[in-house]
N, C-alpha and C. Protein backbone atom coordinates (compact mmCIF):
# COMPACT_ATOMS: atom_id res chain seq x y z
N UNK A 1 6.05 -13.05 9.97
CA UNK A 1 6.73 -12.60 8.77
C UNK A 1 5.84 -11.58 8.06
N UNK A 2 6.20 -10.75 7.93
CA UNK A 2 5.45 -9.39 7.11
C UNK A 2 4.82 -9.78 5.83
N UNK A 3 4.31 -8.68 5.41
CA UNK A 3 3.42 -8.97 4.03
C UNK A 3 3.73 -7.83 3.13
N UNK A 4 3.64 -8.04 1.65
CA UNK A 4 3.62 -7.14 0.92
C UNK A 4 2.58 -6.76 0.11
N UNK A 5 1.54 -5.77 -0.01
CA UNK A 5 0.95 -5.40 -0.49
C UNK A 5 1.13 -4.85 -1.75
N UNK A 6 0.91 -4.86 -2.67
CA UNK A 6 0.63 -4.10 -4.29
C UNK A 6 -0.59 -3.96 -4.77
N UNK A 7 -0.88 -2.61 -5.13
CA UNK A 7 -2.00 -2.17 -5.61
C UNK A 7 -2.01 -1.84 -6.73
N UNK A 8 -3.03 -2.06 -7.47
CA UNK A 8 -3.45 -1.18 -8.96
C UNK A 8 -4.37 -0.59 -9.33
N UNK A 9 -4.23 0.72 -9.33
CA UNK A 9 -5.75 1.52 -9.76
C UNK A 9 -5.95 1.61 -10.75
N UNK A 10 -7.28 1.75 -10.90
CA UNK A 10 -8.34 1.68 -12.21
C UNK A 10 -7.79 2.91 -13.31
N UNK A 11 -8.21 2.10 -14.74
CA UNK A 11 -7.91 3.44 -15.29
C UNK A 11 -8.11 4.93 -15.01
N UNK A 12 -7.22 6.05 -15.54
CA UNK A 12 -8.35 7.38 -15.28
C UNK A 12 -8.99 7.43 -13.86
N UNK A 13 -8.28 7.44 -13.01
CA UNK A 13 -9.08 7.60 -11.65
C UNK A 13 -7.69 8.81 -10.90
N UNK A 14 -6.73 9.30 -11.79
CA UNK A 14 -6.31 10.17 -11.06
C UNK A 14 -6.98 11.55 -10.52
N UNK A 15 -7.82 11.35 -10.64
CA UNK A 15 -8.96 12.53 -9.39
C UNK A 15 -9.29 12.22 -8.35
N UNK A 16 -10.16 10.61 -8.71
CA UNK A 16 -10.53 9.85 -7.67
C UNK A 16 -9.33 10.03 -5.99
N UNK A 17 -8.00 8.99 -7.14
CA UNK A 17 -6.99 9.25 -6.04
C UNK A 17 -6.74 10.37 -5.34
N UNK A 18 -6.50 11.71 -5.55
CA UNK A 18 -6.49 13.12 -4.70
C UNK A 18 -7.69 13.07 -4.27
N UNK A 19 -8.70 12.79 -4.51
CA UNK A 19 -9.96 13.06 -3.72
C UNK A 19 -9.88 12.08 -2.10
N UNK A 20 -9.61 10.95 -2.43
CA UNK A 20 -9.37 10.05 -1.30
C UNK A 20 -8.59 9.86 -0.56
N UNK A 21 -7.00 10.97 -1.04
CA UNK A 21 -5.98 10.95 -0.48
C UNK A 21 -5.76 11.62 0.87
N UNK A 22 -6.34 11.99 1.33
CA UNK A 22 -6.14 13.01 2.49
C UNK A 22 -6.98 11.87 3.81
N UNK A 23 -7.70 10.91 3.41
CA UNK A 23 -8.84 10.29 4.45
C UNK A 23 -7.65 8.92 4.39
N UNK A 24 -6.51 8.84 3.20
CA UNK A 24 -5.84 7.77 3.26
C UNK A 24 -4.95 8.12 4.14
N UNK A 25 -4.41 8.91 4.00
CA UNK A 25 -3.41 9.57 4.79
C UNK A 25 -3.76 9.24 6.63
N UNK A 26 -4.69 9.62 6.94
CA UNK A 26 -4.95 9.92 7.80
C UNK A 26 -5.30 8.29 8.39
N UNK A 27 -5.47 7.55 7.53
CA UNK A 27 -5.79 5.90 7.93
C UNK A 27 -4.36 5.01 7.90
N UNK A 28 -3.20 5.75 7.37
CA UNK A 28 -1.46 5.26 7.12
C UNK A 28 -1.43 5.62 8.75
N UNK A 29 -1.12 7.02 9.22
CA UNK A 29 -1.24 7.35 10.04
C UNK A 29 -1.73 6.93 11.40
N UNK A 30 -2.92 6.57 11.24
CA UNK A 30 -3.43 5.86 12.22
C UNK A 30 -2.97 4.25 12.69
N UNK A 31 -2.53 3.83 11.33
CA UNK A 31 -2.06 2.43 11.40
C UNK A 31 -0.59 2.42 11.09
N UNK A 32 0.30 3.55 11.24
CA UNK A 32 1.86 4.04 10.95
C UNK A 32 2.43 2.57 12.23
N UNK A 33 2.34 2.11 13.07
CA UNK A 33 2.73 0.86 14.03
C UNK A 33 3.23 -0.31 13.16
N UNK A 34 1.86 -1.13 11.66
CA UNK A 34 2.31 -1.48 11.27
C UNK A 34 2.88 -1.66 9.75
N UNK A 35 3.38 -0.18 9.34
CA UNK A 35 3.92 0.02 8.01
C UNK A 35 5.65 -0.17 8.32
N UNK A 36 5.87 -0.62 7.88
CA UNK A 36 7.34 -0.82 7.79
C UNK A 36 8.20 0.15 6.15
N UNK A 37 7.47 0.33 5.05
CA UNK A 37 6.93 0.73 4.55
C UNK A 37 5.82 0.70 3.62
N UNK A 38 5.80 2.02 2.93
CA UNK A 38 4.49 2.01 1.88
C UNK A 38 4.74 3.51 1.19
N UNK A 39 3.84 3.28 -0.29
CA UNK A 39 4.61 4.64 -0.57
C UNK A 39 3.57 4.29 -2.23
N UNK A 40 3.37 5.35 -3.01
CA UNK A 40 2.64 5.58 -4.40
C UNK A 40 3.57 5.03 -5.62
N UNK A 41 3.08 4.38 -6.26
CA UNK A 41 3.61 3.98 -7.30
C UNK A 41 3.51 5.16 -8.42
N UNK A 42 4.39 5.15 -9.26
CA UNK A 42 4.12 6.43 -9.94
C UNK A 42 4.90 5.93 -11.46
N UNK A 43 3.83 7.07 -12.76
CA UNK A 43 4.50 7.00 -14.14
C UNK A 43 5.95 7.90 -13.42
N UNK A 44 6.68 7.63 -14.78
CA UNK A 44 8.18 8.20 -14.72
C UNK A 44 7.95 9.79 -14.63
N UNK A 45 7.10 10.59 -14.54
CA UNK A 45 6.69 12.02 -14.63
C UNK A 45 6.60 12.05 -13.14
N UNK A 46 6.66 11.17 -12.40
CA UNK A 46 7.10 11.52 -11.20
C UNK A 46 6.01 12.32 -10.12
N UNK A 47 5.15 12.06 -10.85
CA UNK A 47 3.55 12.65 -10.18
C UNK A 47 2.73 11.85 -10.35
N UNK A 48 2.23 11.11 -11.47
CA UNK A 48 1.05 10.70 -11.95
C UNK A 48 1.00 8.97 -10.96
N UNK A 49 -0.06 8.83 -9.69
CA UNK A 49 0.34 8.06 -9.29
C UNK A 49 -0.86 6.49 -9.84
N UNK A 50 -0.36 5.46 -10.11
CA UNK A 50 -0.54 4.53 -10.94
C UNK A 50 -1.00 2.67 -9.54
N UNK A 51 -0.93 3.20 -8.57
CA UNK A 51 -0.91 2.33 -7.57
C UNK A 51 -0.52 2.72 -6.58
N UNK A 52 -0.25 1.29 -5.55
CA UNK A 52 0.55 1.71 -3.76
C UNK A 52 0.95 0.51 -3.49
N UNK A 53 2.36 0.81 -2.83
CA UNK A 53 2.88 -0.82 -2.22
C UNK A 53 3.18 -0.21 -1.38
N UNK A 54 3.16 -1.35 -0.17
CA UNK A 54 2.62 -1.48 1.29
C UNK A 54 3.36 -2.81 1.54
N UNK A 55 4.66 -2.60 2.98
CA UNK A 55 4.96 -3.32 3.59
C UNK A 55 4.19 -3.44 5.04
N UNK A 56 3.53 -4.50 5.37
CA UNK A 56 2.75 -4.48 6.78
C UNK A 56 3.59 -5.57 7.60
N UNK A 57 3.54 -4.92 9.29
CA UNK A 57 4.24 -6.42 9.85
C UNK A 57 3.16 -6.56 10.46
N UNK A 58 3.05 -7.60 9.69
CA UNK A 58 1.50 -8.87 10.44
C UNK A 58 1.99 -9.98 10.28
N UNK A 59 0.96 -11.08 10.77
CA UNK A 59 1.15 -12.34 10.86
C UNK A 59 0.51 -13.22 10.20
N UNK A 60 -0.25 -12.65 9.33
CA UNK A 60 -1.56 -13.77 8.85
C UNK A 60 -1.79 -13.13 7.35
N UNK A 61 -2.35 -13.55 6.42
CA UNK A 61 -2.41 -12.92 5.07
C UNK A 61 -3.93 -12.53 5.67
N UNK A 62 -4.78 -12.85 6.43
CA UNK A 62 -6.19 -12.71 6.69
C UNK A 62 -5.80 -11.10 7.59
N UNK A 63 -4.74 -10.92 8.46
CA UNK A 63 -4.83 -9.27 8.45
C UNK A 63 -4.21 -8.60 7.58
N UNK A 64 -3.47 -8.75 6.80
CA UNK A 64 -2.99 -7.87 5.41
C UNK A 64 -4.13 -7.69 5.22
N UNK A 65 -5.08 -8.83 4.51
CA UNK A 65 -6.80 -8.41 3.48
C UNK A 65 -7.07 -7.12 4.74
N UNK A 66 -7.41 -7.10 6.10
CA UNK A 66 -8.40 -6.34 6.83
C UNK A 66 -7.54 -5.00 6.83
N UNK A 67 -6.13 -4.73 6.83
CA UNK A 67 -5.14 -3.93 6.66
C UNK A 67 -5.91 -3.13 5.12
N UNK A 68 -5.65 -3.57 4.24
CA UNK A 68 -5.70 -3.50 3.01
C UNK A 68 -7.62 -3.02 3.08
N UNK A 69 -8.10 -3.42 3.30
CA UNK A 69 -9.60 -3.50 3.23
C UNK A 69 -10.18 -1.98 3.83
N UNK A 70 -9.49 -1.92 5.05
CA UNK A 70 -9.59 -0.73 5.41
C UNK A 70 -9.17 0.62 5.08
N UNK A 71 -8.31 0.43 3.89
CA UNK A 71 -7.55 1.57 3.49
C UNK A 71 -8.87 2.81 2.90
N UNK A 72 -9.28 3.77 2.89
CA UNK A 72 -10.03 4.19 1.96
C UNK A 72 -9.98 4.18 0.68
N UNK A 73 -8.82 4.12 0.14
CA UNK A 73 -8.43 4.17 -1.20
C UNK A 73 -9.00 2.94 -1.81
N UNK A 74 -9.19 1.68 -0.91
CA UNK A 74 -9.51 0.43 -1.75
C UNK A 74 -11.67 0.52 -0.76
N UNK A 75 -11.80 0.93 -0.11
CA UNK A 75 -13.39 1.41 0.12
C UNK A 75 -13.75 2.47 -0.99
N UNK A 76 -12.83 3.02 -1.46
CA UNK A 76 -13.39 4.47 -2.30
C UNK A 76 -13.79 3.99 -3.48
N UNK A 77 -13.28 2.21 -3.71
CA UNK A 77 -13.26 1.80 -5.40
C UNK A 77 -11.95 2.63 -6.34
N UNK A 78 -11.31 3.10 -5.65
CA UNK A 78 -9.27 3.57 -6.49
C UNK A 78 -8.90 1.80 -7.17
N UNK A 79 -8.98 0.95 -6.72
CA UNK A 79 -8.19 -0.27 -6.99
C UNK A 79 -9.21 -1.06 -8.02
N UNK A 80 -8.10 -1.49 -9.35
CA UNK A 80 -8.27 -2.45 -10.21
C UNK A 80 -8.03 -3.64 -9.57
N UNK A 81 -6.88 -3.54 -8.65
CA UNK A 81 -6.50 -5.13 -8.24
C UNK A 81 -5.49 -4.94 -7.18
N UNK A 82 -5.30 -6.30 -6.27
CA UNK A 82 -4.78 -5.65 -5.31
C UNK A 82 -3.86 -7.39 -4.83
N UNK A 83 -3.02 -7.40 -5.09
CA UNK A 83 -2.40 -8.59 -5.20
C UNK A 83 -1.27 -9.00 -3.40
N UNK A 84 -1.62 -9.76 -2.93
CA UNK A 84 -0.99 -10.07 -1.25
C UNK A 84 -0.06 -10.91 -1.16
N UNK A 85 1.60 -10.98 -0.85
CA UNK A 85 2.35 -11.73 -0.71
C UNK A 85 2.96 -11.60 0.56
N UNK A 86 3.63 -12.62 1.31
CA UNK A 86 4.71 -13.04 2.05
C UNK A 86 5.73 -12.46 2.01
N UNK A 87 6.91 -11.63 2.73
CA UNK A 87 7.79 -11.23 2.59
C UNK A 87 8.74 -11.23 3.41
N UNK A 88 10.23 -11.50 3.17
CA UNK A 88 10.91 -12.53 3.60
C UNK A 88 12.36 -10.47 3.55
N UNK A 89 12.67 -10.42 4.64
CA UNK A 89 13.91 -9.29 4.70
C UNK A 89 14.87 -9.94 4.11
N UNK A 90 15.94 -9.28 3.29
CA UNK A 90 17.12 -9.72 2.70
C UNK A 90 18.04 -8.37 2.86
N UNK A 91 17.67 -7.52 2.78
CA UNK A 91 18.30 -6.27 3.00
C UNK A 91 17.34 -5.08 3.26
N UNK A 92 17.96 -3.88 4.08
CA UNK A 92 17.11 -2.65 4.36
C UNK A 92 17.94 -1.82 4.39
N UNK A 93 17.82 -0.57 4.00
CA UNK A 93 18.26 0.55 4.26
C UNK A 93 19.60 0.31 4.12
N UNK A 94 20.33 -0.59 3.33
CA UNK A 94 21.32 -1.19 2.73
C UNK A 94 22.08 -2.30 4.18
N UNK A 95 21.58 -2.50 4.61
CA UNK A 95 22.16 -3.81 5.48
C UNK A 95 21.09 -4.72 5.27
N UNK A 96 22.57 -5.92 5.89
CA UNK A 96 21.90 -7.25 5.20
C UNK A 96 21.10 -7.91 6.22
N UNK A 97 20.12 -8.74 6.31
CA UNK A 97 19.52 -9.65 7.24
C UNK A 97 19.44 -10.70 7.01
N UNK A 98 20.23 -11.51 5.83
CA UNK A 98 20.46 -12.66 5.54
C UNK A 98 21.50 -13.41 6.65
């Protein structure tokens, strides 16, 4: 059963984030197999990005952490907090899996 990731970055670190974004990219990428999705949390200005949630299909909350661990963004020090749940399909891309 997949996992959901949510992130929160530190105050004032929107530099940080563009600075690290291109080595993140390239680590989504590398691990694109198990994103189901993932994507920047953002203020309503529609730029300013404020976090990242991350759907992973794994099996264990112990590879989400190594998933998650490896990201650069959370090696770079970007993350206030970074919170790991269980996630259960109910719908996608508007169909149901219930």
């Amino acid at each position: 059963m997949p996992y959901m990731i949510e992130t929160f970055d530190k105050p004032d670190t929107g530099e940080l984030r563009q600075q690290l974004r291109p080595s993140h990219l390239d680590y989504l990428e590398q691990n694109k197999k198990l994103l189901l999705a993932c994507g920047a949390k953002l203020l309503d200005d529609g730029v300013t990005g404020t976090g990242s949630f991350y759907i992973v299909d794994v099996e264990t909350r112990e590879e989400a952490q190594a998933f998650i661990d490896g990201d650069p963004f959370t090696s770079g020090g970007l993350f206030d907090r970074i919170v790991i749940n269980r996630w259960r399909k109910a719908y996608l891309n508007g169909e149901s899996y219930l």
